[in-house]
PDB file of N, CA and C in Angstrom:
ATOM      1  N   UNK A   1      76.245  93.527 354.537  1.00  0.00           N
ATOM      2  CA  UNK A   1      75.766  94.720 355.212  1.00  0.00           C
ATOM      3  C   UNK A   1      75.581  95.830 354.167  1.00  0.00           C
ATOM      4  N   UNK A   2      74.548  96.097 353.895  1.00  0.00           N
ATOM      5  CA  UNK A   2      74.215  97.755 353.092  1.00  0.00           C
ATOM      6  C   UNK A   2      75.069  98.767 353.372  1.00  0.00           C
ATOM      7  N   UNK A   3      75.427  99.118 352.474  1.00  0.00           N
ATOM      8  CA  UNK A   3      75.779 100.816 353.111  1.00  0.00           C
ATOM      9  C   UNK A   3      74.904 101.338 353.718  1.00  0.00           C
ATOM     10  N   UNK A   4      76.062 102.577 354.363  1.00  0.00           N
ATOM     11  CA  UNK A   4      75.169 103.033 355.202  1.00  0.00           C
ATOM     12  C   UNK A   4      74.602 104.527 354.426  1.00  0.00           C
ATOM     13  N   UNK A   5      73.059 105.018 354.674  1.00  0.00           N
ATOM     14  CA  UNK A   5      72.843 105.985 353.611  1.00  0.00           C
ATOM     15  C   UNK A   5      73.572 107.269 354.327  1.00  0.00           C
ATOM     16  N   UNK A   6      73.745 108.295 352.883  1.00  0.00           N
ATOM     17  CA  UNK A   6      74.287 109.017 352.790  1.00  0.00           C
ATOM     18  C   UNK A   6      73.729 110.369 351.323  1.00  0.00           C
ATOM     19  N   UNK A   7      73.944 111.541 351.751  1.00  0.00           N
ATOM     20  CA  UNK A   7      73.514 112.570 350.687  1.00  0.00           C
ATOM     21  C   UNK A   7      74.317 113.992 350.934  1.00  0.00           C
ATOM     22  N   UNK A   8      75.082 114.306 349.678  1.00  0.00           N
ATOM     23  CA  UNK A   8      76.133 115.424 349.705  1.00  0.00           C
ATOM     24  C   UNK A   8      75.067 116.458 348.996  1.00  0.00           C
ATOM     25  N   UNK A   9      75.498 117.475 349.364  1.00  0.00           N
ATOM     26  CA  UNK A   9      74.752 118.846 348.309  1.00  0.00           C
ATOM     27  C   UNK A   9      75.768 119.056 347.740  1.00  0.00           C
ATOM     28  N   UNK A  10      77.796 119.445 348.628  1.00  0.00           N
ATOM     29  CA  UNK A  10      78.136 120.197 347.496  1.00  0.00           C
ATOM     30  C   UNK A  10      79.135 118.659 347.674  1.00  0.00           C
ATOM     31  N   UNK A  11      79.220 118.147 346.407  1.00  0.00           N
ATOM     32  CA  UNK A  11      79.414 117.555 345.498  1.00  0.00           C
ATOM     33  C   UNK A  11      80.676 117.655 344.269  1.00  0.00           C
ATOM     34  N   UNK A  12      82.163 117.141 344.484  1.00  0.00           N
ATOM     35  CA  UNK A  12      82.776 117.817 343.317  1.00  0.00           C
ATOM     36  C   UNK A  12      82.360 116.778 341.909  1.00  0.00           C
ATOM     37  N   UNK A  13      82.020 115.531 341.729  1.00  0.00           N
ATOM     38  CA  UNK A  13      81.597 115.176 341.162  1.00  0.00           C
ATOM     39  C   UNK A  13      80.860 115.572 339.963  1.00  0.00           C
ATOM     40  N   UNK A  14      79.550 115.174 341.126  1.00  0.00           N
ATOM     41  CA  UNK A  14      77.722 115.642 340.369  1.00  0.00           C
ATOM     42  C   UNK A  14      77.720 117.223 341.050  1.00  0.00           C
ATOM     43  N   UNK A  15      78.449 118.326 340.408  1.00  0.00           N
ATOM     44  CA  UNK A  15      78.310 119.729 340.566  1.00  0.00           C
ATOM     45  C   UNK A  15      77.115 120.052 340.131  1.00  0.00           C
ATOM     46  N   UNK A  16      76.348 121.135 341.230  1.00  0.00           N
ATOM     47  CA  UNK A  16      74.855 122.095 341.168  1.00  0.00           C
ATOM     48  C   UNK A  16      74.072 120.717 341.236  1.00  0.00           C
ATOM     49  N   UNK A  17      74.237 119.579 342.192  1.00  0.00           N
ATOM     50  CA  UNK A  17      73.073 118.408 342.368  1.00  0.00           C
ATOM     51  C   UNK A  17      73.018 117.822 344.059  1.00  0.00           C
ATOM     52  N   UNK A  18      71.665 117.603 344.398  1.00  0.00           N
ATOM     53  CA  UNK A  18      72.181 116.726 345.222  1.00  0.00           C
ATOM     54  C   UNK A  18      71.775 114.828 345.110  1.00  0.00           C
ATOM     55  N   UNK A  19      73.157 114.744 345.597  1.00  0.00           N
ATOM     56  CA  UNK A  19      73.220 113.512 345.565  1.00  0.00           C
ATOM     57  C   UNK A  19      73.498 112.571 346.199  1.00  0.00           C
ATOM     58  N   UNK A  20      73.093 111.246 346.026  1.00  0.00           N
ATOM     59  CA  UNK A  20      73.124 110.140 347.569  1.00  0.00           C
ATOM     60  C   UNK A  20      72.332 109.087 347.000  1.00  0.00           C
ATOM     61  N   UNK A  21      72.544 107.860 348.018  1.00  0.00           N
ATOM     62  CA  UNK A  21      71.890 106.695 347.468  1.00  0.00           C
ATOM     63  C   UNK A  21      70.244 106.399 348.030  1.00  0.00           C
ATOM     64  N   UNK A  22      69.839 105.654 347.737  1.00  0.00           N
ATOM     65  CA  UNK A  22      68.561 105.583 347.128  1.00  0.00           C
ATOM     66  C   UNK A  22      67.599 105.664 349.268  1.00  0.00           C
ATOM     67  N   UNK A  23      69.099 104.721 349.976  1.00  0.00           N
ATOM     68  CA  UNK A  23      68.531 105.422 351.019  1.00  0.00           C
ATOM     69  C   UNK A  23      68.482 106.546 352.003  1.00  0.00           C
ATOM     70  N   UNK A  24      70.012 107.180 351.404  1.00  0.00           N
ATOM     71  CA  UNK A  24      70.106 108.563 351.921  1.00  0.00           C
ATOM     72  C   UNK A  24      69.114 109.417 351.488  1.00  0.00           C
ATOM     73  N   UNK A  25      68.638 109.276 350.153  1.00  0.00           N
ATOM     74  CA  UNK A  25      67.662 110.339 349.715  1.00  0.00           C
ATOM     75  C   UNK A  25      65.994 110.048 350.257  1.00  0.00           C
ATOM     76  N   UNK A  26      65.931 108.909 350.521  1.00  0.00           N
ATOM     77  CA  UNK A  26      64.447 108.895 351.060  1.00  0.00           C
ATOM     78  C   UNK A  26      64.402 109.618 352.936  1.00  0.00           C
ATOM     79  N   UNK A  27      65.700 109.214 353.553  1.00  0.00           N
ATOM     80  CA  UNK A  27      65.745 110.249 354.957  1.00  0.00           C
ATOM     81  C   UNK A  27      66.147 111.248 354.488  1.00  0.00           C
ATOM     82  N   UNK A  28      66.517 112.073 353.149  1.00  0.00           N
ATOM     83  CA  UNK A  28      66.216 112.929 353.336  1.00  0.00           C
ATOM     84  C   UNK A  28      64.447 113.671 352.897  1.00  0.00           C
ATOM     85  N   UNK A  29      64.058 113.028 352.043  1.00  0.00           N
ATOM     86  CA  UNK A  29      62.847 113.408 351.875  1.00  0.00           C
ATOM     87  C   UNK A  29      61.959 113.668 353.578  1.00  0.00           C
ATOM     88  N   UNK A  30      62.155 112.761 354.464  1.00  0.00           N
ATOM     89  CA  UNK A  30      61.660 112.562 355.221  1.00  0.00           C
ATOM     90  C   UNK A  30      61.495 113.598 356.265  1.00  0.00           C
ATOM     91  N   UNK A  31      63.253 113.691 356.478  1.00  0.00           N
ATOM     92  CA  UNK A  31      63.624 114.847 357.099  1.00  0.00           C
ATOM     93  C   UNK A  31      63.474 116.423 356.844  1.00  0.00           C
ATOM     94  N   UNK A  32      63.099 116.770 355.099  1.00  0.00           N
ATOM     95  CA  UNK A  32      62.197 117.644 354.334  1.00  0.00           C
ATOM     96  C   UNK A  32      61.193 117.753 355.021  1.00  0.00           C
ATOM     97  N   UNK A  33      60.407 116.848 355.005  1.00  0.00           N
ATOM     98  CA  UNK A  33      58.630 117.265 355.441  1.00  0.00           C
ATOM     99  C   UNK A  33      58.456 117.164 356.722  1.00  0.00           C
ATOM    100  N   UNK A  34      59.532 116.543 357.811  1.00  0.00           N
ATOM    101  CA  UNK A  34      59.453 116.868 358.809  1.00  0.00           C
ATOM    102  C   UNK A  34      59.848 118.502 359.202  1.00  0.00           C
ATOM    103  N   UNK A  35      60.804 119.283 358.364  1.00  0.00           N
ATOM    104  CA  UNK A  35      61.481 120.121 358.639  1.00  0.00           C
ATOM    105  C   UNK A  35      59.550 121.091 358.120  1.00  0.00           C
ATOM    106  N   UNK A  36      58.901 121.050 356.784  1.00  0.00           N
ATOM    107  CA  UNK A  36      58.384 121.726 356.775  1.00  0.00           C
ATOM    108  C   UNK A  36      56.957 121.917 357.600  1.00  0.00           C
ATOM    109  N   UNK A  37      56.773 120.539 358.215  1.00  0.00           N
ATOM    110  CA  UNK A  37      55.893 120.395 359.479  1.00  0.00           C
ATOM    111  C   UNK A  37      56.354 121.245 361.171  1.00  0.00           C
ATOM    112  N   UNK A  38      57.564 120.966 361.005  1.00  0.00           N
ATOM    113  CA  UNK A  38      57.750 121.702 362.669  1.00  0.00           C
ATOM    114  C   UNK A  38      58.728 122.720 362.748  1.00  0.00           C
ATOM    115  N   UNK A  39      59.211 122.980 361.093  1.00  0.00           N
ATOM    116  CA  UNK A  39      59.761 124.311 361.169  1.00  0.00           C
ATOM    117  C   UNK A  39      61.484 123.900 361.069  1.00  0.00           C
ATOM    118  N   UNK A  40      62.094 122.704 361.183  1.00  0.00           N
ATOM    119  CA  UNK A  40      63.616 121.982 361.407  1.00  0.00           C
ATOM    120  C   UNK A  40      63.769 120.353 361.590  1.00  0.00           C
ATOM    121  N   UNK A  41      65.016 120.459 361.221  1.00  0.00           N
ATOM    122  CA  UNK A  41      64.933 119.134 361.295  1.00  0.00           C
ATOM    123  C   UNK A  41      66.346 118.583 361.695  1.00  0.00           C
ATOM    124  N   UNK A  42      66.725 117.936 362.758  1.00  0.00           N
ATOM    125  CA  UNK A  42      68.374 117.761 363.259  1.00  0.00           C
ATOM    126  C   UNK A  42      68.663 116.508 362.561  1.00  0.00           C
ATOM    127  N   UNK A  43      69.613 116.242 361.616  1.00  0.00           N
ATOM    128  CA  UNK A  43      69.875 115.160 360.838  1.00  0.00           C
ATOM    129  C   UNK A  43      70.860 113.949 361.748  1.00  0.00           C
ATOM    130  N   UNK A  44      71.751 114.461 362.617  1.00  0.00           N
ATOM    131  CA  UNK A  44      72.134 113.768 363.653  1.00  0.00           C
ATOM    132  C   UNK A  44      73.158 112.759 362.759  1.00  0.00           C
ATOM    133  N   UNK A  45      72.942 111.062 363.257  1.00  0.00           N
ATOM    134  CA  UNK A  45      73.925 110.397 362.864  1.00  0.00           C
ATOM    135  C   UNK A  45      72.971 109.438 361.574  1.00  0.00           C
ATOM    136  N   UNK A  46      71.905 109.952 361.184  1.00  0.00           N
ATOM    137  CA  UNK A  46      70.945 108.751 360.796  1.00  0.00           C
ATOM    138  C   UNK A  46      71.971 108.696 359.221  1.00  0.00           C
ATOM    139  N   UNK A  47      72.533 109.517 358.951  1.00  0.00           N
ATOM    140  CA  UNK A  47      73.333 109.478 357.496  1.00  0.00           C
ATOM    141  C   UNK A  47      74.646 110.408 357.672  1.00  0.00           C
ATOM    142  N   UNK A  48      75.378 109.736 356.546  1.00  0.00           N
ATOM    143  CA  UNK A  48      76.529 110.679 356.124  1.00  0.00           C
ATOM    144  C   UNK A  48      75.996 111.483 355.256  1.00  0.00           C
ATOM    145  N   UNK A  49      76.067 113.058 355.609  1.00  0.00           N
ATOM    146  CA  UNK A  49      75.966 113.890 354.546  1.00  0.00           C
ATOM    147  C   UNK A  49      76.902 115.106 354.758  1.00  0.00           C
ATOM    148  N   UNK A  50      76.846 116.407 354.277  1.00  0.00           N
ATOM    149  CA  UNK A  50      77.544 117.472 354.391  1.00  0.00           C
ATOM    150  C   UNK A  50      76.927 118.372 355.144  1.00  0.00           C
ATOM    151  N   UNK A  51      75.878 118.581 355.689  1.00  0.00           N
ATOM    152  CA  UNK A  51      74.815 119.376 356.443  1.00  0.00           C
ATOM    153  C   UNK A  51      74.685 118.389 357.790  1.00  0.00           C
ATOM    154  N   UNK A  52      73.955 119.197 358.613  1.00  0.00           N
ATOM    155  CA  UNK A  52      73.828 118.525 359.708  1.00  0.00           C
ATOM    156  C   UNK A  52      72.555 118.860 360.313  1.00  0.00           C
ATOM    157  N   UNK A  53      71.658 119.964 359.117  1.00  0.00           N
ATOM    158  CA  UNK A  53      69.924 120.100 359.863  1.00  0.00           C
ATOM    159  C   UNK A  53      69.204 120.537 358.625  1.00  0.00           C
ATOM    160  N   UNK A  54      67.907 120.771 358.720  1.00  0.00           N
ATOM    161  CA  UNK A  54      67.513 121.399 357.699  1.00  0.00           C
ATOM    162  C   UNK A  54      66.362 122.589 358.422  1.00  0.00           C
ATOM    163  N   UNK A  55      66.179 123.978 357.967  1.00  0.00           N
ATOM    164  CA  UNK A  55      64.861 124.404 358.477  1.00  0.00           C
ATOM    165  C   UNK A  55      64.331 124.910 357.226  1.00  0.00           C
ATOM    166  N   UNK A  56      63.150 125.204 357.638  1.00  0.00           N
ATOM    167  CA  UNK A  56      61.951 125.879 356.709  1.00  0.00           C
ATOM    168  C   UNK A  56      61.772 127.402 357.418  1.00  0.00           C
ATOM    169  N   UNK A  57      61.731 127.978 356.698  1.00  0.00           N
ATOM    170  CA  UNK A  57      61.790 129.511 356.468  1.00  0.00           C
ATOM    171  C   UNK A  57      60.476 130.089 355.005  1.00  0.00           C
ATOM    172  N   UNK A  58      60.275 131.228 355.946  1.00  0.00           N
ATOM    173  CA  UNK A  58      59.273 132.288 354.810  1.00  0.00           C
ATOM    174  C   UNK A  58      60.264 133.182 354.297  1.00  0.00           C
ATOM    175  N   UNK A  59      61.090 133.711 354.432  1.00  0.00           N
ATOM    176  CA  UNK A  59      62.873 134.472 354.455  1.00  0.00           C
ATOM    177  C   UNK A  59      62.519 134.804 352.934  1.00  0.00           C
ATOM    178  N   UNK A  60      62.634 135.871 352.839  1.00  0.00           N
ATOM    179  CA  UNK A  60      63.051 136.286 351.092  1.00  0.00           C
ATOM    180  C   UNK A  60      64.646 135.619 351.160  1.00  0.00           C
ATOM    181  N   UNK A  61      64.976 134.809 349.805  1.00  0.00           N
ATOM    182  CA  UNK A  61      66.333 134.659 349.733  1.00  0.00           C
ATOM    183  C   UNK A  61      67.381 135.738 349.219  1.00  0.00           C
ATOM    184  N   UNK A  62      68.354 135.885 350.243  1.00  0.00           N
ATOM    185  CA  UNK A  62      69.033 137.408 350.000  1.00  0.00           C
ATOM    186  C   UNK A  62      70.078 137.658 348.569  1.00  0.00           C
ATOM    187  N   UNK A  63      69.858 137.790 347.887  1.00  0.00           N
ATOM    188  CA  UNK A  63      70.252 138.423 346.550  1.00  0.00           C
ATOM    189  C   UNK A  63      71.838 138.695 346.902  1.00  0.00           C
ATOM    190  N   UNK A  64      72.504 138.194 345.690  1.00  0.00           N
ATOM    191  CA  UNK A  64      74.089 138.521 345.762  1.00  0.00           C
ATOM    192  C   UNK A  64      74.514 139.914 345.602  1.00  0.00           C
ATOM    193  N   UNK A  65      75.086 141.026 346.476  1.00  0.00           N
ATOM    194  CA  UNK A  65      75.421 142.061 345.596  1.00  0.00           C
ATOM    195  C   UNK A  65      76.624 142.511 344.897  1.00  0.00           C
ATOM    196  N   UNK A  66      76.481 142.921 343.736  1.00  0.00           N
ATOM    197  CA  UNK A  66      78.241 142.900 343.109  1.00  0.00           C
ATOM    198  C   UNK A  66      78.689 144.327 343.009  1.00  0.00           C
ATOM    199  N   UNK A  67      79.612 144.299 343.444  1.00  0.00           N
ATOM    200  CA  UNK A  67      80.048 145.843 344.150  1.00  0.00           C
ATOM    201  C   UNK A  67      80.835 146.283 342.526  1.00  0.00           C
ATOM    202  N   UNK A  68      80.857 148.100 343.087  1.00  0.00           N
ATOM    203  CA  UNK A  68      80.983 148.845 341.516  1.00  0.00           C
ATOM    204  C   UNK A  68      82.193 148.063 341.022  1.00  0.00           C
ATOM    205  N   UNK A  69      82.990 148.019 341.889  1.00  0.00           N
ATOM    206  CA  UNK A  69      84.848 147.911 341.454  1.00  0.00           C
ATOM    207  C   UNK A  69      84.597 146.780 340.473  1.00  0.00           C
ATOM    208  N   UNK A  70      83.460 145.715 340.811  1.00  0.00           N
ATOM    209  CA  UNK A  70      83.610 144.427 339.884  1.00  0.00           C
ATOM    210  C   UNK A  70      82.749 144.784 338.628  1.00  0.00           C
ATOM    211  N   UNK A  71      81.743 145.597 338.732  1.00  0.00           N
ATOM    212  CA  UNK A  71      80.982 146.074 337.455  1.00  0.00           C
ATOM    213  C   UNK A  71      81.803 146.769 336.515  1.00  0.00           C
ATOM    214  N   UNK A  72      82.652 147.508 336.944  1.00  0.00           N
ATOM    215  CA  UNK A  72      83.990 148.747 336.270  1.00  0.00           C
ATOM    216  C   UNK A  72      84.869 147.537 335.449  1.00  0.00           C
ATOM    217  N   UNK A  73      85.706 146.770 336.601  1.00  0.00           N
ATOM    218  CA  UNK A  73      86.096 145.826 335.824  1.00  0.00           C
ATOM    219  C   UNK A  73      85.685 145.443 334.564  1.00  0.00           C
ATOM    220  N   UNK A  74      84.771 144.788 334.727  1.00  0.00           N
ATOM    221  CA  UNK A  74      84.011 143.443 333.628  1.00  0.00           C
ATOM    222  C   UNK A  74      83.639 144.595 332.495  1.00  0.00           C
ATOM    223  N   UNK A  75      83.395 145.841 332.854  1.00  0.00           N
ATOM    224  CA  UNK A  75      83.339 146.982 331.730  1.00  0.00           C
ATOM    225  C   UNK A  75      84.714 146.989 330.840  1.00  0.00           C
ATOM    226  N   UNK A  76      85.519 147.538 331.534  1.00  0.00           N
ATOM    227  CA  UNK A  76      86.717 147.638 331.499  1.00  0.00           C
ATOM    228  C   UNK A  76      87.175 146.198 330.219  1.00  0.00           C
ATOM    229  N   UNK A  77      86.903 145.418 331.165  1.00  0.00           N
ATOM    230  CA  UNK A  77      87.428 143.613 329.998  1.00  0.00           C
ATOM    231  C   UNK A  77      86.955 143.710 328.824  1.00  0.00           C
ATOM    232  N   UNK A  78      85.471 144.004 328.747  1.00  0.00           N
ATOM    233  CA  UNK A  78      84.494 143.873 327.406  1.00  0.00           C
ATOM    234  C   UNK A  78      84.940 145.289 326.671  1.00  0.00           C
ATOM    235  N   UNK A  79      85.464 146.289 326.900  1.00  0.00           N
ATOM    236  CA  UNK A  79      85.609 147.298 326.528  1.00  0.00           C
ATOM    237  C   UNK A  79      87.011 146.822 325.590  1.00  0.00           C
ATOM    238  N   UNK A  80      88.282 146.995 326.442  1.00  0.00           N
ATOM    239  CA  UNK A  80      89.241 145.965 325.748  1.00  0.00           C
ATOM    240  C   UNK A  80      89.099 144.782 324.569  1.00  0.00           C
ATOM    241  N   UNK A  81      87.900 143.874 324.890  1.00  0.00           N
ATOM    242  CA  UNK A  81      88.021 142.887 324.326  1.00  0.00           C
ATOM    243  C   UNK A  81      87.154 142.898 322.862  1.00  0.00           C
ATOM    244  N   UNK A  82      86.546 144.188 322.613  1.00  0.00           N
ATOM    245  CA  UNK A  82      85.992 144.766 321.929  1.00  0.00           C
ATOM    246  C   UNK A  82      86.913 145.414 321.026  1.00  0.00           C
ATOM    247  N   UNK A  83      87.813 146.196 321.445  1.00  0.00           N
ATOM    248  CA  UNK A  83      88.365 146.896 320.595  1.00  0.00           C
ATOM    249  C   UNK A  83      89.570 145.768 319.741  1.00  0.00           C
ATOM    250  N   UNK A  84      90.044 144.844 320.693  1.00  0.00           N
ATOM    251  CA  UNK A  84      91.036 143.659 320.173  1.00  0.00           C
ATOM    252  C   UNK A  84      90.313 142.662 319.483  1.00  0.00           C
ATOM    253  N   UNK A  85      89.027 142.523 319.264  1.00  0.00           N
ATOM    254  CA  UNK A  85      88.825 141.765 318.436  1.00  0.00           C
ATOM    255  C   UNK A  85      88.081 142.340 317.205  1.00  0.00           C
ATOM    256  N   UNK A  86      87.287 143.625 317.389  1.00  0.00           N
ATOM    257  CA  UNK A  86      86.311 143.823 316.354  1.00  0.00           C
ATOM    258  C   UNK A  86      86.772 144.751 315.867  1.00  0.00           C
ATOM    259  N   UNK A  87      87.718 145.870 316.666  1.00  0.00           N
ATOM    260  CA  UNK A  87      87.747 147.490 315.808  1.00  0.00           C
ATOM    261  C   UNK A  87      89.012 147.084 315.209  1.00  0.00           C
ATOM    262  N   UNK A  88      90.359 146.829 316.050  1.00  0.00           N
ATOM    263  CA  UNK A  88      91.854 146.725 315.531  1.00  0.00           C
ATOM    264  C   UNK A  88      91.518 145.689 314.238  1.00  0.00           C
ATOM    265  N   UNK A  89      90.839 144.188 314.320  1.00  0.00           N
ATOM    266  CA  UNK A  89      90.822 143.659 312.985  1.00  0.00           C
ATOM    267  C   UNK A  89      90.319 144.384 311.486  1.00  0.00           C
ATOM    268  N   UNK A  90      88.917 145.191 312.050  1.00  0.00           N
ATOM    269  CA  UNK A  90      88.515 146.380 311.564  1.00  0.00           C
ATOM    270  C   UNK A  90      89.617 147.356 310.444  1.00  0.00           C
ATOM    271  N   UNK A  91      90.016 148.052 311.416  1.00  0.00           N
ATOM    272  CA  UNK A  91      91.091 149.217 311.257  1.00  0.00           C
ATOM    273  C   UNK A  91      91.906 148.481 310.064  1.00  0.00           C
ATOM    274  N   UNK A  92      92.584 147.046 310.510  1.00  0.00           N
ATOM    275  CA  UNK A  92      93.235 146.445 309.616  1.00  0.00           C
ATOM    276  C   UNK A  92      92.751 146.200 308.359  1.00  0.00           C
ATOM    277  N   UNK A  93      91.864 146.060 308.162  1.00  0.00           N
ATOM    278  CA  UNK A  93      91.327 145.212 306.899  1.00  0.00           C
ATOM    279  C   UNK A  93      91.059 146.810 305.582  1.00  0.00           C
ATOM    280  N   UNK A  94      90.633 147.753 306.546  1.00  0.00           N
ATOM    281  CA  UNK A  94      90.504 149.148 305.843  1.00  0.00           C
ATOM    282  C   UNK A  94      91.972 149.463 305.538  1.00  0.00           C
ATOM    283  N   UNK A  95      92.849 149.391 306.336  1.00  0.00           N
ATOM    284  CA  UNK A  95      94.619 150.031 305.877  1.00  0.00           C
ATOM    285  C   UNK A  95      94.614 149.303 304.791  1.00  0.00           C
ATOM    286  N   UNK A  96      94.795 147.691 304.924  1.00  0.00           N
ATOM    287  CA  UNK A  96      95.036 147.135 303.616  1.00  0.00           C
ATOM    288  C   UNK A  96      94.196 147.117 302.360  1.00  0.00           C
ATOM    289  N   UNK A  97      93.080 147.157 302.500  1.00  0.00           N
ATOM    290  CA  UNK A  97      91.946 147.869 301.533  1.00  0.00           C
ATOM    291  C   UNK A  97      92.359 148.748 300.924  1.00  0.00           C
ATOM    292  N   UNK A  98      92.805 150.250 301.630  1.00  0.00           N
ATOM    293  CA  UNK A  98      93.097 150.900 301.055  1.00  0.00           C
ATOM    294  C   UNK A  98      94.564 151.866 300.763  1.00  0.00           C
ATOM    295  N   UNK A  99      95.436 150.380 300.447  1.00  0.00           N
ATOM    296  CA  UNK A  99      96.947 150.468 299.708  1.00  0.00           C
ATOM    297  C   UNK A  99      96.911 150.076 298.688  1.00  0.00           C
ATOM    298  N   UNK A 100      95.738 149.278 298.563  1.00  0.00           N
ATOM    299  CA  UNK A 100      95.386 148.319 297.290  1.00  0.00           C
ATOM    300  C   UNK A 100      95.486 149.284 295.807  1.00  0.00           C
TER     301      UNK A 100
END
């Protein structure tokens, strides 16, 4: 008996892929161009996957927004991580330079 097909998106494996066997991925192709013909597509029991429909959309995709507190931060880190690696080694190399 074949397996039965199947297609994961999130994946801990094959991370940022999707993946599945040779017949999960052809229902899903299928279920693709059906979705972009009538607008959706109900995936039901025909496979194991992690989703359970697909639709087609004109939708601008909505943009992540990263709020100040996390911009301040990551300032904040590079600011630090700046002075601990480039100025303090800096500073050092001039003191001992000039004891010489």
């Amino acid at each position: 008996m074949p397996n039965k097909p199947w297609v994961n998106i999130y994946n801990h494996i094959y991370e940022d892929c999707i993946v599945g066997n040779t017949a999960g991925l052809e229902l899903l192709k299928k279920a693709i161009d059906k979705a972009l013909a009538e607008g959706d597509c109900q995936m039901e029991d025909e496979m194991e996957s992690d989703f359970i429909s697909i639709y087609s959309t004109e939708d601008v995709l909505p943009e992540e927004k990263q709020s100040k507190t996390s911009k301040f931060i990551g300032i904040f880190i590079m600011s630090l991580l700046f002075i601990w690696l480039v100025a303090l080694p800096t500073l050092g190399i001039y003191k001992l330079w000039a004891t010489l």
